[in-house]
Protein backbone atom coordinates (compact mmCIF):
# COMPACT_ATOMS: atom_id res chain seq x y z
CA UNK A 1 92.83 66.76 117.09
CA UNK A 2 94.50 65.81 113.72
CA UNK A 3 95.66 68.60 111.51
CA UNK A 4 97.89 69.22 108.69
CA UNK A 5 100.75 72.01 108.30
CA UNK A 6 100.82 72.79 104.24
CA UNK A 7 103.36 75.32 102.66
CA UNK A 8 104.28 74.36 98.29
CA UNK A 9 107.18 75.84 96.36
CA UNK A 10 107.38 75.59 92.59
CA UNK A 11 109.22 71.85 92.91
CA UNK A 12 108.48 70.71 96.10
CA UNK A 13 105.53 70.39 98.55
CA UNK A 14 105.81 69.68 102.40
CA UNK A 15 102.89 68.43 103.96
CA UNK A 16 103.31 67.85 108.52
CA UNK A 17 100.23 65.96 109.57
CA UNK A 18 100.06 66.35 113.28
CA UNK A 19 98.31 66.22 116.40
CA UNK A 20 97.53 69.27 118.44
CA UNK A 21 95.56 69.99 121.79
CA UNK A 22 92.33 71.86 121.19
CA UNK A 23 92.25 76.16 121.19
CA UNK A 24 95.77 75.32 119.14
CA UNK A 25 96.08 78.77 116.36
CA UNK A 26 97.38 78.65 113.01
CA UNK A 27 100.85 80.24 114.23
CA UNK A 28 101.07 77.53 117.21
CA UNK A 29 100.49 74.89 114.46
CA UNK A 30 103.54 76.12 112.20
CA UNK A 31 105.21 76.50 115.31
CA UNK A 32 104.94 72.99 115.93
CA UNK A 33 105.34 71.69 112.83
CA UNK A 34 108.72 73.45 112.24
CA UNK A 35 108.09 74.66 108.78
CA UNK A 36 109.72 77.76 110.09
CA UNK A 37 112.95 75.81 110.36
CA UNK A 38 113.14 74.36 107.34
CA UNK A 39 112.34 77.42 105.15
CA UNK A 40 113.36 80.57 106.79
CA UNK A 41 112.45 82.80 103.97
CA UNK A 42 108.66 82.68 105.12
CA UNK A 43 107.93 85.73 106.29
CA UNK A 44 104.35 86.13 107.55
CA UNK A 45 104.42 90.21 106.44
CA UNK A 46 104.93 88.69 102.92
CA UNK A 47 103.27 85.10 103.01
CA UNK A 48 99.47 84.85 103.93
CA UNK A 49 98.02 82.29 105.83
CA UNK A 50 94.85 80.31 104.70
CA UNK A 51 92.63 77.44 106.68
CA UNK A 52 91.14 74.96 103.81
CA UNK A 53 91.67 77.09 101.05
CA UNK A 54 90.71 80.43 102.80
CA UNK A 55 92.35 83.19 104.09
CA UNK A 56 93.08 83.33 107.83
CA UNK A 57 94.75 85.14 110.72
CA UNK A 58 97.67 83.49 112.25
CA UNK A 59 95.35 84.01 115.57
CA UNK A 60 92.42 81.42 114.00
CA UNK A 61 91.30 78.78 116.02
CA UNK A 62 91.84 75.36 114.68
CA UNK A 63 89.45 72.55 114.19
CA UNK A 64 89.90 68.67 113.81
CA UNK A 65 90.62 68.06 110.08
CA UNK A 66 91.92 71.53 109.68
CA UNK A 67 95.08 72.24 106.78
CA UNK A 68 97.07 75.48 107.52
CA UNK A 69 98.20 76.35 104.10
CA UNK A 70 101.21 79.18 103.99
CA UNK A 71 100.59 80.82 100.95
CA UNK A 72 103.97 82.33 98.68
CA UNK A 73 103.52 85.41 96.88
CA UNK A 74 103.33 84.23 92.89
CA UNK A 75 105.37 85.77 90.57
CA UNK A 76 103.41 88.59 88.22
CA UNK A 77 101.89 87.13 84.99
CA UNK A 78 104.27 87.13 81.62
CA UNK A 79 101.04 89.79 80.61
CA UNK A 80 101.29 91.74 83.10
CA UNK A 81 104.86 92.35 83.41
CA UNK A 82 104.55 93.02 79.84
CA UNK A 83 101.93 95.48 80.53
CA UNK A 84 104.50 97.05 82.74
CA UNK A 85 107.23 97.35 80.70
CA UNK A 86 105.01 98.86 77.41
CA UNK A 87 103.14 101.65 80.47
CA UNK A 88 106.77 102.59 81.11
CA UNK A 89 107.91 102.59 77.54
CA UNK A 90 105.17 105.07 76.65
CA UNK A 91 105.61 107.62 79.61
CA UNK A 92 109.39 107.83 78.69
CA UNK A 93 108.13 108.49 75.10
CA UNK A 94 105.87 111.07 76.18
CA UNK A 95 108.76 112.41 78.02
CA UNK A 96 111.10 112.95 75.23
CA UNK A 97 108.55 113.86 72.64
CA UNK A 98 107.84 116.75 75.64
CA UNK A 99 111.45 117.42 76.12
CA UNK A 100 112.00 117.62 71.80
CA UNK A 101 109.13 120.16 71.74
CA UNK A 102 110.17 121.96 74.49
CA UNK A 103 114.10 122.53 72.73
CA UNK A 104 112.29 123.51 69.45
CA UNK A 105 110.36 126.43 70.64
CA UNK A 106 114.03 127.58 72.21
């Protein structure tokens, strides 16, 4: 059965069209496709798998016509890193103001 092997990064996309026996899994299928090899930093307690756009197990059973997609974590949102940064700015505010009260009353 024909399948394909996906995995993007921000510049580059590598796509291993292959064929596999039947029962093959999603990890087999990277396996044989030695995307492992080629980008070492894929680490399957950080990157998800997906089957056509969906999330998998590494243990799913492939079909004819199936893509394995390894998905890369994104990187958080400008807005929500800015989000961050102000929640942090305004507990350390609370902080002093708390710590300025506190060495008045002294």
């Amino acid at each position: 059965m024909n399948i394909t092997v996906a995995y993007a990064l921000p510049h580059e996309q590598v796509l291993e069209e292959m064929e596999v026996p039947e029962g093959t899994t999603a990890e087999e299928a990277i396996a044989i496709s030695h995307v492992l090899e080629k980008y070492p930093e894929i680490d399957f307690s950080v990157n998800k798998v997906g089957i056509l756009g969906k999330l998998a197990t590494l243990s799913s059973e492939l079909r004819d016509g199936d893509r394995v997609e390894i998905y890369r974590p994104l990187p958080k949102k400008p807005r929500d890193a800015h989000a961050a940064d102000d929640k942090k700015a305004r507990i350390r505010a609370r902080k002093e103001q708390r710590a300025g009260a506190a060495g008045e009353k002294s």
